[in-house]
PDB file of N, CA and C in Angstrom:
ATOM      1  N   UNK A   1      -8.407 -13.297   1.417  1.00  0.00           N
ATOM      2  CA  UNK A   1      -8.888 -12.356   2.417  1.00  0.00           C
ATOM      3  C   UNK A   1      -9.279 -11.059   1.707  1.00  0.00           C
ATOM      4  N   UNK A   2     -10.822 -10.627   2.290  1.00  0.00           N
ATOM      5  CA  UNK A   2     -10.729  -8.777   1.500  1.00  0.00           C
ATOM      6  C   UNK A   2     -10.650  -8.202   2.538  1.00  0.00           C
ATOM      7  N   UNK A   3     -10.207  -6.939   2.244  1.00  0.00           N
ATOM      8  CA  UNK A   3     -10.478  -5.823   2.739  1.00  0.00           C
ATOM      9  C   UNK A   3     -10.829  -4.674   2.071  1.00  0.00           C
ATOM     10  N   UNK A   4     -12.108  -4.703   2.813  1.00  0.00           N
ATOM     11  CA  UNK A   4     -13.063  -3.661   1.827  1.00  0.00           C
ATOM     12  C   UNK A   4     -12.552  -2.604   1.927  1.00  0.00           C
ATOM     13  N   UNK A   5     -12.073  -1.789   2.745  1.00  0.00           N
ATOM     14  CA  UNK A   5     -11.815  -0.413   3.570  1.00  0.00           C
ATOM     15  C   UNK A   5     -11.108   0.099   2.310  1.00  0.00           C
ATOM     16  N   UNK A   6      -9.265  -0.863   2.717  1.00  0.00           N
ATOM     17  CA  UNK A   6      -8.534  -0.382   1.549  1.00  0.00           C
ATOM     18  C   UNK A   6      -8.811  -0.331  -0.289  1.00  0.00           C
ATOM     19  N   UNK A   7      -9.584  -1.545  -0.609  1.00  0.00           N
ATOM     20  CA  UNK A   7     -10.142  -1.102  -1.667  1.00  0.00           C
ATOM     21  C   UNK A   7     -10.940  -0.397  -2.262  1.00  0.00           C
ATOM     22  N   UNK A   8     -12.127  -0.057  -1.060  1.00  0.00           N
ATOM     23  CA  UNK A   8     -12.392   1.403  -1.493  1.00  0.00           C
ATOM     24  C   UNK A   8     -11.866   2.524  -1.606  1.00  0.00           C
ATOM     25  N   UNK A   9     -10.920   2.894  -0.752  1.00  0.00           N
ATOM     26  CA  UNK A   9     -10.579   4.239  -0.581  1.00  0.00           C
ATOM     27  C   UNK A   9      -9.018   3.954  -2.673  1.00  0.00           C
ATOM     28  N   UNK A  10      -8.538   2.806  -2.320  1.00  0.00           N
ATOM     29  CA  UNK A  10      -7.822   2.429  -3.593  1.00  0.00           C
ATOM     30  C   UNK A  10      -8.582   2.485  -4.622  1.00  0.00           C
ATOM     31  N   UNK A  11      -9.643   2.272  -5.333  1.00  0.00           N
ATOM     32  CA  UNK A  11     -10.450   2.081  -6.187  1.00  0.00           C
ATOM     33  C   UNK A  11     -11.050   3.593  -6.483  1.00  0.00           C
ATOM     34  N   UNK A  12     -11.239   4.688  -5.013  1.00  0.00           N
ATOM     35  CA  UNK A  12     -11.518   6.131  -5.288  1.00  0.00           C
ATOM     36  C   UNK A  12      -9.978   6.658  -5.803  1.00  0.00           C
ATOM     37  N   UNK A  13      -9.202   6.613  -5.198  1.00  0.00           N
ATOM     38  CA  UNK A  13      -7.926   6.939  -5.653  1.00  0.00           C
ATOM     39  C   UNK A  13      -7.529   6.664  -6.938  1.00  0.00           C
ATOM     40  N   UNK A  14      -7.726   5.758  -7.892  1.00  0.00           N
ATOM     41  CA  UNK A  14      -7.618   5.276  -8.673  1.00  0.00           C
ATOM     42  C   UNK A  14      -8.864   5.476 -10.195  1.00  0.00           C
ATOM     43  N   UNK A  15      -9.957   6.171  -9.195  1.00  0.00           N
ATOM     44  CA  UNK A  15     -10.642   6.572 -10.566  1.00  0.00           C
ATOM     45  C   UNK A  15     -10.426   8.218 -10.234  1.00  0.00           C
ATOM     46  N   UNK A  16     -10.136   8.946  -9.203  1.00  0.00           N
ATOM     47  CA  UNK A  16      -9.867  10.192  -9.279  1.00  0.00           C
ATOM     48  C   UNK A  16      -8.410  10.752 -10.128  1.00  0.00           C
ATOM     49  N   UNK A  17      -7.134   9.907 -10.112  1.00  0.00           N
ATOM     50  CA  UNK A  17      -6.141   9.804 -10.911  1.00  0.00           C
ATOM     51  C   UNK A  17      -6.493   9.231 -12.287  1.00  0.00           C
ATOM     52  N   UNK A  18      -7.459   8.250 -12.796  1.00  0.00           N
ATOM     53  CA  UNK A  18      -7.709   8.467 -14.243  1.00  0.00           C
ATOM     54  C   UNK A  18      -8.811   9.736 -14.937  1.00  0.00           C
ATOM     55  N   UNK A  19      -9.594  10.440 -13.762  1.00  0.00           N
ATOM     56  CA  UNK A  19     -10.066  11.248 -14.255  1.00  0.00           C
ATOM     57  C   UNK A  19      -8.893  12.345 -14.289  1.00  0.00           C
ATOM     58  N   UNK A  20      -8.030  13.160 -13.730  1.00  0.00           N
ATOM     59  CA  UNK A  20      -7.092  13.941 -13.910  1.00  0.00           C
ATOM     60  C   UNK A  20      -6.961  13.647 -15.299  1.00  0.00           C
ATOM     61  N   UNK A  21      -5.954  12.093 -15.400  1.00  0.00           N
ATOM     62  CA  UNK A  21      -5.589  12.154 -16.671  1.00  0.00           C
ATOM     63  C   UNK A  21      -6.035  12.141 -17.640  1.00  0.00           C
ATOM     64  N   UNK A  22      -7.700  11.681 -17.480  1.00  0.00           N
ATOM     65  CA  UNK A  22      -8.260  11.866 -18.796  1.00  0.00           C
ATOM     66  C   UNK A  22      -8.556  13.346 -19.451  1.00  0.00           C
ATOM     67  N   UNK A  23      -8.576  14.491 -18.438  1.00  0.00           N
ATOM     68  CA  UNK A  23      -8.499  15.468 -18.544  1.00  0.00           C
ATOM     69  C   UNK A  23      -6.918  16.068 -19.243  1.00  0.00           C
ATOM     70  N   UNK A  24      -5.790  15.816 -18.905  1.00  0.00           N
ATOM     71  CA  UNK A  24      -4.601  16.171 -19.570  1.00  0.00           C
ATOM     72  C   UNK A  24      -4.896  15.278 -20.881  1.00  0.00           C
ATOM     73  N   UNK A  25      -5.204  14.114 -21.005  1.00  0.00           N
ATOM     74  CA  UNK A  25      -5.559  13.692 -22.335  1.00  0.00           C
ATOM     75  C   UNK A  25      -6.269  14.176 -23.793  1.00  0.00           C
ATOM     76  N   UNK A  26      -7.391  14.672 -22.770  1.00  0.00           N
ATOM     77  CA  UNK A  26      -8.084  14.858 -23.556  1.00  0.00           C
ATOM     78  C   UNK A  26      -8.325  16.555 -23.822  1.00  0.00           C
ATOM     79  N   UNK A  27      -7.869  17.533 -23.069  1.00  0.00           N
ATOM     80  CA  UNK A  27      -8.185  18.658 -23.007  1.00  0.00           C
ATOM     81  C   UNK A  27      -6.382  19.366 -22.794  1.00  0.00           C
ATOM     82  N   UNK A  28      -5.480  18.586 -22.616  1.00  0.00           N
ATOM     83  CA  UNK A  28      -4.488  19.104 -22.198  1.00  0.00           C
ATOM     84  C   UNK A  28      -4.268  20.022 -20.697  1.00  0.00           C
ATOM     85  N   UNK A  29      -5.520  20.715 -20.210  1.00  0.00           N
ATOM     86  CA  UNK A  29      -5.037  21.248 -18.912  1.00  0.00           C
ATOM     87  C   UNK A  29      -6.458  21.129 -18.454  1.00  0.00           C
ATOM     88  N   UNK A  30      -6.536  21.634 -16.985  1.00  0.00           N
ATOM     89  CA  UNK A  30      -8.109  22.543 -16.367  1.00  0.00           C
ATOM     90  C   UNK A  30      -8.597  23.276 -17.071  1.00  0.00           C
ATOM     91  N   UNK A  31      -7.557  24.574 -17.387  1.00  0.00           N
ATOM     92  CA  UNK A  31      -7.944  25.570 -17.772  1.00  0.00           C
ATOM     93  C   UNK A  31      -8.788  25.662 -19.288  1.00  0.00           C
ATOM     94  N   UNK A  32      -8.008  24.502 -20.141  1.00  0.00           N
ATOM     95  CA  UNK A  32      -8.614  24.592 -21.810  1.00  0.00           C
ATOM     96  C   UNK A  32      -9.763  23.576 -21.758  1.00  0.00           C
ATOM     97  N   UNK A  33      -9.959  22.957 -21.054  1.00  0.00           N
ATOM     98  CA  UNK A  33     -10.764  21.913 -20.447  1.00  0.00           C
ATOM     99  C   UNK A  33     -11.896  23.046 -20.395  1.00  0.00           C
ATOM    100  N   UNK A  34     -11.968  23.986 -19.715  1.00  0.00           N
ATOM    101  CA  UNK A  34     -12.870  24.858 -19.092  1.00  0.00           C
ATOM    102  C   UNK A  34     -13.586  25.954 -20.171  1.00  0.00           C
ATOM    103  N   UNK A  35     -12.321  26.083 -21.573  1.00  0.00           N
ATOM    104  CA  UNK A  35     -12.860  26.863 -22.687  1.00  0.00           C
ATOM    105  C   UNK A  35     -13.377  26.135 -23.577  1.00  0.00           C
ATOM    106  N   UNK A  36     -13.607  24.731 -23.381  1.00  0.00           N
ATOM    107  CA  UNK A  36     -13.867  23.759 -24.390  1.00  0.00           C
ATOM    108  C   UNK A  36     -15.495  23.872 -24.512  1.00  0.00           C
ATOM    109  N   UNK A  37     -16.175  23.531 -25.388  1.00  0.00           N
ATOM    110  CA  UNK A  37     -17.582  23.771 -25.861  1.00  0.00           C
ATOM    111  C   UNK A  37     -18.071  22.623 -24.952  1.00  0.00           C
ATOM    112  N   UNK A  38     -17.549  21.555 -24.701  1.00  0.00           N
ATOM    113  CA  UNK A  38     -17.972  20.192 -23.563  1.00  0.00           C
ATOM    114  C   UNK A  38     -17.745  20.805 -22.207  1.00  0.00           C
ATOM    115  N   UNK A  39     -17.732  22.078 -21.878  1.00  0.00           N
ATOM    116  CA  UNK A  39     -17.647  22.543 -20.484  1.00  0.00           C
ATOM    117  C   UNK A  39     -19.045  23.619 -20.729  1.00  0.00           C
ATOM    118  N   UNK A  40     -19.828  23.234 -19.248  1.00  0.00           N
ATOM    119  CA  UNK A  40     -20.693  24.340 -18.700  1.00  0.00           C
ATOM    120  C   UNK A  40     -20.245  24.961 -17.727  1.00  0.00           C
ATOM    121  N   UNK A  41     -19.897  26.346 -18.357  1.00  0.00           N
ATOM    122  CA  UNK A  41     -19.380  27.591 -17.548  1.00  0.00           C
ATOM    123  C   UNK A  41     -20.210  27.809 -16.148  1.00  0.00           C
ATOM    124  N   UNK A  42     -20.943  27.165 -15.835  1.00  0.00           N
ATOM    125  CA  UNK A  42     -22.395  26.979 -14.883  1.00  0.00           C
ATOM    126  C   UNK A  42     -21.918  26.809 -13.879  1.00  0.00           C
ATOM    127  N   UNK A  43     -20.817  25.639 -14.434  1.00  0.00           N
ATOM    128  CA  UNK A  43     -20.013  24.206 -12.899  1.00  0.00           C
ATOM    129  C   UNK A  43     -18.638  24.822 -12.525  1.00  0.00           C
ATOM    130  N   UNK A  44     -18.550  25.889 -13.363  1.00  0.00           N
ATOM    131  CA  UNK A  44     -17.088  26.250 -12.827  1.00  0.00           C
ATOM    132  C   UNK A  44     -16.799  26.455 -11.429  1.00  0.00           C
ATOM    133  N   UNK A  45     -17.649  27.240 -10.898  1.00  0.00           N
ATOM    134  CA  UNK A  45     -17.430  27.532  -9.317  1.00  0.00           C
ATOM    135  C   UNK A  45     -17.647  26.696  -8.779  1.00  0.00           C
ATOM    136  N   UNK A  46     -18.702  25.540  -8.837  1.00  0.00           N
ATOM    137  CA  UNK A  46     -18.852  24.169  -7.762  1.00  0.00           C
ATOM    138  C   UNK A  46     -17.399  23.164  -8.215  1.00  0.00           C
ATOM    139  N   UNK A  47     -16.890  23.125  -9.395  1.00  0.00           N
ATOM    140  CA  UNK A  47     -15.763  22.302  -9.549  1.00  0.00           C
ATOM    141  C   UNK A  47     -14.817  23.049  -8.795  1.00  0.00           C
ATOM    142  N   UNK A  48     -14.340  24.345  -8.377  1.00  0.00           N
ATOM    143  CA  UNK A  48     -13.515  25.017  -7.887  1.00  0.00           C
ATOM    144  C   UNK A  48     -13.513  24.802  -6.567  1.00  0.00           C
ATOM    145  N   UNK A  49     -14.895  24.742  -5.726  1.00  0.00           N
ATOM    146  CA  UNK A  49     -15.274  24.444  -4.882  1.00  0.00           C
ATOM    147  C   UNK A  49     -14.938  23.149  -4.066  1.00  0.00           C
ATOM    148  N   UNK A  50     -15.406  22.071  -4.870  1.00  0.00           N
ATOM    149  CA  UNK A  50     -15.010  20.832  -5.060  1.00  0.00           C
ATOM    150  C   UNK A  50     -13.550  20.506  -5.177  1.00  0.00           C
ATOM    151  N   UNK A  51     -13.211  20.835  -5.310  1.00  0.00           N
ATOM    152  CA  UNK A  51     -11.418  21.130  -5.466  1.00  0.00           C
ATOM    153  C   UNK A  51     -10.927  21.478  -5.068  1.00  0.00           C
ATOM    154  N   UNK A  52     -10.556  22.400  -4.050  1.00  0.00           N
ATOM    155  CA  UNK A  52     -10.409  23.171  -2.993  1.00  0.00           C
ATOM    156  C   UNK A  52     -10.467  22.342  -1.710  1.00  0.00           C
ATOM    157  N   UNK A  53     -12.444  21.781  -1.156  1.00  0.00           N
ATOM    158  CA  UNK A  53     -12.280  20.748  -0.873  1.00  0.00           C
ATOM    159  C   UNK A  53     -11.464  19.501  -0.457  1.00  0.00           C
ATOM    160  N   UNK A  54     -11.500  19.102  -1.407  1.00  0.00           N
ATOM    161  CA  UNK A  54     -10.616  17.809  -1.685  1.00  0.00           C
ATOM    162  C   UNK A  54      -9.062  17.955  -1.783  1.00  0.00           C
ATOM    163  N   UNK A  55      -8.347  19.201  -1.985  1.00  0.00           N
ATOM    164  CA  UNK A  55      -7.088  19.544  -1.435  1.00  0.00           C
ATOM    165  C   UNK A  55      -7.331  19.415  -0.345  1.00  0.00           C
ATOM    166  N   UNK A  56      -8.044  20.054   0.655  1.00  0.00           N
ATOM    167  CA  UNK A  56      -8.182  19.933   1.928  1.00  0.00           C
ATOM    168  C   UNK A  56      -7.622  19.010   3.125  1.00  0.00           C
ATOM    169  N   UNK A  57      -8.949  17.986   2.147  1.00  0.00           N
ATOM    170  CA  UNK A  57      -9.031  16.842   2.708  1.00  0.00           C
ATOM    171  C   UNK A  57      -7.978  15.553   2.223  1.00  0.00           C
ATOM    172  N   UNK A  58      -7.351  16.053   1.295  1.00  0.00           N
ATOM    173  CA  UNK A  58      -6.170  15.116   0.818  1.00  0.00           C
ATOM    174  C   UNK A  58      -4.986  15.516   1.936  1.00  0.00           C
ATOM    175  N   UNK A  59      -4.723  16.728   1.722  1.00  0.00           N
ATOM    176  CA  UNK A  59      -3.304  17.180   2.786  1.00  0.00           C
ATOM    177  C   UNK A  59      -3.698  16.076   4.411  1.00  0.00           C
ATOM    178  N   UNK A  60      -4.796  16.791   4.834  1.00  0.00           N
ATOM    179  CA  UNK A  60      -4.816  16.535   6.319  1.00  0.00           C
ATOM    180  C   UNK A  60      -5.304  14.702   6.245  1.00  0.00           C
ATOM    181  N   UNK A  61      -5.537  13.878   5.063  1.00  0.00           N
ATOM    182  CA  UNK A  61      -5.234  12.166   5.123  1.00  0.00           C
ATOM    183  C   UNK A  61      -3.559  12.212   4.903  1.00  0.00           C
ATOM    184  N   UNK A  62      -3.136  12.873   3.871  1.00  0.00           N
ATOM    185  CA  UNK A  62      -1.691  12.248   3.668  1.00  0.00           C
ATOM    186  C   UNK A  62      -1.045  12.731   5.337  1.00  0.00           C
ATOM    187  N   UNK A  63      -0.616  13.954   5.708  1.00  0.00           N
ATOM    188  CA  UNK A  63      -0.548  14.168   7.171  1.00  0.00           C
ATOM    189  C   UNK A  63      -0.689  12.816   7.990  1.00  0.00           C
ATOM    190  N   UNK A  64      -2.214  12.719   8.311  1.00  0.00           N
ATOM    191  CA  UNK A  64      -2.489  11.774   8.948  1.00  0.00           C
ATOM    192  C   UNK A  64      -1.820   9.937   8.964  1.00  0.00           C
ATOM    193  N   UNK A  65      -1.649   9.862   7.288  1.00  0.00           N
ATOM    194  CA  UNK A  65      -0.975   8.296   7.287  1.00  0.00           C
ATOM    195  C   UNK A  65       0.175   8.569   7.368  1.00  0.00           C
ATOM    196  N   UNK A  66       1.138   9.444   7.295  1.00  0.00           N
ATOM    197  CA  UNK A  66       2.384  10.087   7.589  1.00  0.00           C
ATOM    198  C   UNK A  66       2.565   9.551   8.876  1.00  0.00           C
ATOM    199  N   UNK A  67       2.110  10.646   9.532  1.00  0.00           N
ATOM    200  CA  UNK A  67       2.255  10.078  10.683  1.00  0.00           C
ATOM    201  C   UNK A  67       1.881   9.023  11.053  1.00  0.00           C
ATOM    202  N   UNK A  68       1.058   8.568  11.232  1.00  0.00           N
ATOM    203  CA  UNK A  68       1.038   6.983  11.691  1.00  0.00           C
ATOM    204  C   UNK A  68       1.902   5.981  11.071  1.00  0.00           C
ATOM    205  N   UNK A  69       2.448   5.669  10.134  1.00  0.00           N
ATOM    206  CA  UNK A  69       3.879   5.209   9.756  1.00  0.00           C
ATOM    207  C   UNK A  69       4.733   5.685   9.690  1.00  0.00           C
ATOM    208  N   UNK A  70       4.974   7.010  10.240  1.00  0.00           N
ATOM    209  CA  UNK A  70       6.150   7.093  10.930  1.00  0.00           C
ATOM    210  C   UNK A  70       5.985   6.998  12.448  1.00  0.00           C
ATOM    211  N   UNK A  71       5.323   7.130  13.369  1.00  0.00           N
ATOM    212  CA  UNK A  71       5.452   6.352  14.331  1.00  0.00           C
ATOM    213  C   UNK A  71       4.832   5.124  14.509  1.00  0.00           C
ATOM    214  N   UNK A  72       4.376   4.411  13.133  1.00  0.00           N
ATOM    215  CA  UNK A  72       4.834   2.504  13.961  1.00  0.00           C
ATOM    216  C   UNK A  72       6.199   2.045  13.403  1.00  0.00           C
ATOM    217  N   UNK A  73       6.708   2.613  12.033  1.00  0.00           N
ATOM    218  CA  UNK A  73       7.840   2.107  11.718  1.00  0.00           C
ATOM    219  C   UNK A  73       8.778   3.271  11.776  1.00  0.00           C
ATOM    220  N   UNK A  74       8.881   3.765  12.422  1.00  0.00           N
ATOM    221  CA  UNK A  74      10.018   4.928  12.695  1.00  0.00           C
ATOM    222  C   UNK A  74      10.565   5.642  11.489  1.00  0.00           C
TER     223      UNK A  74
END
């Protein structure tokens, strides 16, 4: 059986957590990431932007599946 739904949203989850880490990998933080000669000082504000964002919208999904398993399985 597939289900597309969950493997997409698993498969975004899953390349957004190896990009983090490829970033602590490879740059050790955001911040040295950001002084590195492979960064355009250009994107800083749309990545900030973008990030911000996507906190956003992460809180109010986790919220959301929160609740809904806690009220089907108490």
């Amino acid at each position: 059986m597939t289900h597309p739904a969950s493997n997409d949203v698993i498969g975004c989850l899953q390349a957004l957590s190896g990009m983090l880490t490829r970033v602590k990998t490879n740059y050790g933080s955001f911040p040295e990431m950001i002084e590195h000669p492979d960064w355009d000082e250009a994107r800083t504000d749309m990545a900030i932007r973008l990030i911000k964002s996507l906190r956003e919208h992460m809180e109010a999904v986790e919220k959301e599946l929160d609740d809904h398993v806690t009220g089907k399985f108490g």
